[in-house]
C-alpha atoms as a PDB file:
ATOM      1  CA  UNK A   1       0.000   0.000   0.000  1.00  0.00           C
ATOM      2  CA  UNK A   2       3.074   2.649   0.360  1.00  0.00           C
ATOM      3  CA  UNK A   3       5.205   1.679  -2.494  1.00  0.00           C
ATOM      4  CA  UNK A   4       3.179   3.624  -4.770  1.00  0.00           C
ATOM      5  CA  UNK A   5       3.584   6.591  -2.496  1.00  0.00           C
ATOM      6  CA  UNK A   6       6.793   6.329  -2.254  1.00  0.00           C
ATOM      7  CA  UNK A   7       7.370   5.944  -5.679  1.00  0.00           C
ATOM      8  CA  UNK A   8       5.341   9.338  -6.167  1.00  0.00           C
ATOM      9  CA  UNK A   9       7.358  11.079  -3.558  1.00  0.00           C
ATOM     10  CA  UNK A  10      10.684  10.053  -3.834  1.00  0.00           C
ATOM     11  CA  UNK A  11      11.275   7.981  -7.354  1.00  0.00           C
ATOM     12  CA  UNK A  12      14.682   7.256  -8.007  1.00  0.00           C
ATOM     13  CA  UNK A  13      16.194   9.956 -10.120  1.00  0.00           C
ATOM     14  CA  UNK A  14      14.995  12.029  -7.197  1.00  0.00           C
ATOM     15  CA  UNK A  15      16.449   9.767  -4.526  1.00  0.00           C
ATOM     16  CA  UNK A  16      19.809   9.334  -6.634  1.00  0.00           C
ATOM     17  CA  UNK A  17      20.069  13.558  -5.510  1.00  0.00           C
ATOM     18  CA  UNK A  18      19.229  13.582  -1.657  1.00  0.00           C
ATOM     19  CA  UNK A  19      22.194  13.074   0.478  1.00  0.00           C
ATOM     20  CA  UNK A  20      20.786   9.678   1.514  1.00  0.00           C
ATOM     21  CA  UNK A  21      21.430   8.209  -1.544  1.00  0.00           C
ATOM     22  CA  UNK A  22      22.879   4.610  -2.056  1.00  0.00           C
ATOM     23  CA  UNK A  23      22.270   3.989   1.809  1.00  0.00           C
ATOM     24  CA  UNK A  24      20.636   0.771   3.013  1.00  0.00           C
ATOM     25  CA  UNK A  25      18.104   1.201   5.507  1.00  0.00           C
ATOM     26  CA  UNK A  26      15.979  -0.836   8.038  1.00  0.00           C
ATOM     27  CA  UNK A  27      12.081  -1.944   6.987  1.00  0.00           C
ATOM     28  CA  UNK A  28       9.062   0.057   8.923  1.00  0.00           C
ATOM     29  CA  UNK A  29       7.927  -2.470  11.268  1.00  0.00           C
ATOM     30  CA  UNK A  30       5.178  -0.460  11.444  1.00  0.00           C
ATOM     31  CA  UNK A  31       3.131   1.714   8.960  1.00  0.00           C
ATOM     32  CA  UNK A  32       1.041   4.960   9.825  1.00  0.00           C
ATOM     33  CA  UNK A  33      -0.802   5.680   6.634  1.00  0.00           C
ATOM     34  CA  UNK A  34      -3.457   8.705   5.919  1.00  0.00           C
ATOM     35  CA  UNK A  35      -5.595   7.595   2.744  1.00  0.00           C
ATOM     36  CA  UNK A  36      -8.626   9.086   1.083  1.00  0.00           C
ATOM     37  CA  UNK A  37     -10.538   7.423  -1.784  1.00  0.00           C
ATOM     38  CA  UNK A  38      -9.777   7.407  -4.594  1.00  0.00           C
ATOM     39  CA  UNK A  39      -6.544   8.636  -4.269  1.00  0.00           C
ATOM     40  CA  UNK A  40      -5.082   6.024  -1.599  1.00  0.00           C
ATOM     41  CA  UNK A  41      -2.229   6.330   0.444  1.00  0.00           C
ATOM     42  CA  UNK A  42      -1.290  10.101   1.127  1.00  0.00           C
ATOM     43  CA  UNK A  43       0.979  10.395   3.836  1.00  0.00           C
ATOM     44  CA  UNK A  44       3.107   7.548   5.378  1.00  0.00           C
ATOM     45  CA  UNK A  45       5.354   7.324   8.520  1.00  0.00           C
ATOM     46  CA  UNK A  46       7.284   4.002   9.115  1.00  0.00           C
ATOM     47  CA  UNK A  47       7.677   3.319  13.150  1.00  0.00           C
ATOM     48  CA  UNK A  48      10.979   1.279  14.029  1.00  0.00           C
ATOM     49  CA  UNK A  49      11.823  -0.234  17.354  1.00  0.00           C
ATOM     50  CA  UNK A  50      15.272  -1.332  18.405  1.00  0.00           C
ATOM     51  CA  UNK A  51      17.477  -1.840  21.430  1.00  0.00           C
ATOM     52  CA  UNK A  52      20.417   0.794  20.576  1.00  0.00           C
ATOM     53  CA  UNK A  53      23.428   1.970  22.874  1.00  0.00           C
ATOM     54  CA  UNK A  54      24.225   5.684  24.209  1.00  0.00           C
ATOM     55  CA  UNK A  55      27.449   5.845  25.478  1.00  0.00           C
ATOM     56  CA  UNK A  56      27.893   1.939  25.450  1.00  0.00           C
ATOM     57  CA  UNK A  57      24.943   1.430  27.710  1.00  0.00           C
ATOM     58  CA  UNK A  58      21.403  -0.008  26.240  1.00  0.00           C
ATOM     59  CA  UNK A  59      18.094   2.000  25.408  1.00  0.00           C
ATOM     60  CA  UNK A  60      15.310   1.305  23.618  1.00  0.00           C
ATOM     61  CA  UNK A  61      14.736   3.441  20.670  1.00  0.00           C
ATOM     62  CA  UNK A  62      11.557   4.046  18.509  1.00  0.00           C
ATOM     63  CA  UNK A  63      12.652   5.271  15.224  1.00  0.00           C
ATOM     64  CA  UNK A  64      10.866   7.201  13.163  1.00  0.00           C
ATOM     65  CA  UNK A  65      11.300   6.847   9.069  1.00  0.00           C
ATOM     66  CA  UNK A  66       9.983   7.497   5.707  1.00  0.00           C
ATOM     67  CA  UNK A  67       8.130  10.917   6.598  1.00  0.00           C
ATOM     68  CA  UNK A  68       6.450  11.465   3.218  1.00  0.00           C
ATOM     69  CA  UNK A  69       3.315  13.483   2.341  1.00  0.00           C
ATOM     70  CA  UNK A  70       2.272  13.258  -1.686  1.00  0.00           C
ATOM     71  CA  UNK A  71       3.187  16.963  -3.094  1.00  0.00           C
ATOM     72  CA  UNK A  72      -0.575  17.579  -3.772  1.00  0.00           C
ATOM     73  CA  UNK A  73      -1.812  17.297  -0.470  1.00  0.00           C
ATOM     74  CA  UNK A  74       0.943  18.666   1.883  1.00  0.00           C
ATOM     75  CA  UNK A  75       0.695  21.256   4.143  1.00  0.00           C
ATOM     76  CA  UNK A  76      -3.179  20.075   5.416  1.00  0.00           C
ATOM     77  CA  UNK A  77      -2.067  18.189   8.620  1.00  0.00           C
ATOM     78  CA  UNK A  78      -1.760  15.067   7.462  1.00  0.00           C
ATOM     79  CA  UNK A  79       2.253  14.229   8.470  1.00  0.00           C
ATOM     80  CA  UNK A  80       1.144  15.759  11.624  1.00  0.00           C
ATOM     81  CA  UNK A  81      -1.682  13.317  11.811  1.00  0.00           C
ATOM     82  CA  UNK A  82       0.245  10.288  11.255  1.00  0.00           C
ATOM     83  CA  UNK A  83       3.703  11.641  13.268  1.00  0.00           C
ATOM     84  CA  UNK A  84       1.288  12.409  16.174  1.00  0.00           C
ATOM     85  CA  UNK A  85      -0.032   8.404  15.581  1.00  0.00           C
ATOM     86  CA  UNK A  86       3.400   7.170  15.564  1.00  0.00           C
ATOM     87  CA  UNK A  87       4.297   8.679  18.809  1.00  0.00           C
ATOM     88  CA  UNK A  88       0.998   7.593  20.373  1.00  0.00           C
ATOM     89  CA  UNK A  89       1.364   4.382  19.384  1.00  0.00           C
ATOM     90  CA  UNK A  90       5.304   4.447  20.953  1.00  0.00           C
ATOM     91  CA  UNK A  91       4.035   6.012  23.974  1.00  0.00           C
ATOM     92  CA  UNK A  92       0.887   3.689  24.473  1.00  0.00           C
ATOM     93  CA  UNK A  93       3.151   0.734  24.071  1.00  0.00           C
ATOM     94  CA  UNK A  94       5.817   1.694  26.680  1.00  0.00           C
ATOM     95  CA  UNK A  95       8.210   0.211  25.304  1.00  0.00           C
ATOM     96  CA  UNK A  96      10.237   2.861  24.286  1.00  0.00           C
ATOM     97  CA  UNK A  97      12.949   5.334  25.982  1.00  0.00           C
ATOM     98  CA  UNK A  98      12.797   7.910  23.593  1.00  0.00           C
ATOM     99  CA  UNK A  99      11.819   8.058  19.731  1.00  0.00           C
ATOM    100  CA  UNK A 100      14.561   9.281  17.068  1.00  0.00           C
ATOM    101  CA  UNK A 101      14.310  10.274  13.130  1.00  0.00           C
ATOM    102  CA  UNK A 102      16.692  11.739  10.541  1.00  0.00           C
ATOM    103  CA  UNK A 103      15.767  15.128   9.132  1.00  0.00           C
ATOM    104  CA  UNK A 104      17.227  17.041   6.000  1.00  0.00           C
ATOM    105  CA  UNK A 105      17.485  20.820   7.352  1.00  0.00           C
ATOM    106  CA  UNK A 106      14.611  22.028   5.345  1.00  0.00           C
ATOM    107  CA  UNK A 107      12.439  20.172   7.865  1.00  0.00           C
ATOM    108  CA  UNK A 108      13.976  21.070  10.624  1.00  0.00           C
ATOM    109  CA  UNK A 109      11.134  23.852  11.806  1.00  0.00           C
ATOM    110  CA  UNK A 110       8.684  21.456  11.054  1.00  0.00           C
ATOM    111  CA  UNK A 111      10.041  18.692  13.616  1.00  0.00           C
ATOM    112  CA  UNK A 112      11.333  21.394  16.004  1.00  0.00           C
ATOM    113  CA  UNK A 113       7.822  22.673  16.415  1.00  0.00           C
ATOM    114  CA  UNK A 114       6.949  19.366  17.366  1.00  0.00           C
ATOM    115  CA  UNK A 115       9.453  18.780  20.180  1.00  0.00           C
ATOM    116  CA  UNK A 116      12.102  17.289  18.346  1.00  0.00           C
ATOM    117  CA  UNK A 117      15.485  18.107  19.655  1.00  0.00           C
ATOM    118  CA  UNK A 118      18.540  17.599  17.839  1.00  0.00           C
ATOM    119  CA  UNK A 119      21.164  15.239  19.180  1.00  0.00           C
ATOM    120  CA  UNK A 120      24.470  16.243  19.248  1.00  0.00           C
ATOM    121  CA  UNK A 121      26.840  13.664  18.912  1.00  0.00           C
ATOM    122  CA  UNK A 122      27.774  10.826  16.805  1.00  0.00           C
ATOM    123  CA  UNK A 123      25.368   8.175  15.395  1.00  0.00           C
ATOM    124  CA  UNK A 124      27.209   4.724  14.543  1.00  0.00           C
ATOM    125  CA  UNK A 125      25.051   1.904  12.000  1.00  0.00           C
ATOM    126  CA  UNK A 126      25.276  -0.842  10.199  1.00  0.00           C
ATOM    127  CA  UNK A 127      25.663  -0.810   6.179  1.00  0.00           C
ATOM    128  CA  UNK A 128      26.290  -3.797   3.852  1.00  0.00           C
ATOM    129  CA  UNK A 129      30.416  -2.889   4.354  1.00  0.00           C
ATOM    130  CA  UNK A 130      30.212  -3.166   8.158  1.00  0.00           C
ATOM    131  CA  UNK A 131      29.873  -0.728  10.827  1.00  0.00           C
ATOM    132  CA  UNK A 132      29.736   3.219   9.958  1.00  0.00           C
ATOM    133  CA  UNK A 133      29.098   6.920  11.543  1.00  0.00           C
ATOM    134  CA  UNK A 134      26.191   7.899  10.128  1.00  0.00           C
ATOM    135  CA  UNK A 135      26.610  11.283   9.236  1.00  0.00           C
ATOM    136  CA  UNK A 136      23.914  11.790   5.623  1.00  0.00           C
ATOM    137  CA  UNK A 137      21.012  13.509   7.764  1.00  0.00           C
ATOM    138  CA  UNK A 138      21.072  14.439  11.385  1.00  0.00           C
ATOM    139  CA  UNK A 139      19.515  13.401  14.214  1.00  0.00           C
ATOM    140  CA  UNK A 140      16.544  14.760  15.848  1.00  0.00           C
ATOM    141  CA  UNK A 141      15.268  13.338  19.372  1.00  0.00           C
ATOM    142  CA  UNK A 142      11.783  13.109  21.192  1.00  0.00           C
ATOM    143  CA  UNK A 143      11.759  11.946  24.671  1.00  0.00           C
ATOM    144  CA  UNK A 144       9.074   9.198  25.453  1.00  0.00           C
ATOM    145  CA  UNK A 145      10.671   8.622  29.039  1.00  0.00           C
ATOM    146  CA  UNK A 146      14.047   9.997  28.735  1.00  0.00           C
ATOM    147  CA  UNK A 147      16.452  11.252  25.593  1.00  0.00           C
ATOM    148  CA  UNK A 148      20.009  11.792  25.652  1.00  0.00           C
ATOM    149  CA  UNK A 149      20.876  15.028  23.514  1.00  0.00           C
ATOM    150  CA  UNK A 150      24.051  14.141  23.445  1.00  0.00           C
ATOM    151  CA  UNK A 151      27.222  11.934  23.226  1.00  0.00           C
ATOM    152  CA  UNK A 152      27.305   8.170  20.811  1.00  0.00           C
ATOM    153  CA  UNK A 153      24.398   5.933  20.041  1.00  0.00           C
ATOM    154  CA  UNK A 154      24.978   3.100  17.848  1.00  0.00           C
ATOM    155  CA  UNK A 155      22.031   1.956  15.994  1.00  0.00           C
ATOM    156  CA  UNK A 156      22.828  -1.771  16.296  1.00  0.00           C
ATOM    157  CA  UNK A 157      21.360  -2.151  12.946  1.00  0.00           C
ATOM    158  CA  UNK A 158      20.262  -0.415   9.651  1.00  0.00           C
ATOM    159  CA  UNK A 159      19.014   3.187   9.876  1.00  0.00           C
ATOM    160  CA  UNK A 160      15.401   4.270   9.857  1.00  0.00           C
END
């Protein structure tokens, strides 16, 4: 049901452009979707969960991925909708220390005005060559129970 949004939103000769491109990343676990009929899916945001390390110790991280709206309908609510979903859902489940996406800078007011905070530090992951910093978008934090704002977290996986 979201490939053919994300095909709209981000095919690849725009993908092959964004700073992201040519890394692997982790599958939603979880889909948030807005659709009307007859257009379908609208607006999608994938929800992640994953033990991670901060400074060597474990946490339990929701991630937050694949914030997309279809250009048509943007700016009417709906990737507030289905962020606001995705953190219920997180929060609801309790299962989560704190909830963590990437953002490109041009969506940084749009987060921030959320309660995002950036984190400042360095994000490790896994890619097919092996462990890497992660350093294509930053990070931006939202604390469920408690976020660190700084120092390492290692995604002990794919990113989000």
């Amino acid at each position: 049901m979201a490939k053919p949004l994300f095909d709209a939103v981000w095919p690849p000769e725009v993908v092959a452009k964004l700073p992201w491109a040519g890394i692997v990343f982790a599958h939603a676990e979880l889909r948030i979707l807005v659709q009307a009929e007859p257009e379908g899916a609208l607006c999608h945001v994938g929800i992640y969960r994953r033990e991670v390390t901060w400074n060597g110790r474990k946490m339990r991280a929701g991630g937050i991925g694949g914030v997309l709206t279809r250009e048509d309908f943007r700016r009417r609510g709906y990737a507030s909708i289905a962020l606001d979903a995705a953190i219920r859902t997180l929060r609801d489940e309790g299962s989560a220390d704190f909830a963590m996406l990437f953002c490109e800078p041009h969506n940084v007011p749009f987060y921030a005005g959320r309660g995002w905070k950036p984190f400042d530090g360095e994000i490790y992951c896994q890619q097919p060559e092996g462990r890497v910093r992660f350093t294509a978008i930053p990070p931006y934090l939202y604390s469920l129970k408690r976020a660190p704002l700084k120092g390492v977290i290692d995604l002990c996986g794919l990113p989000w």
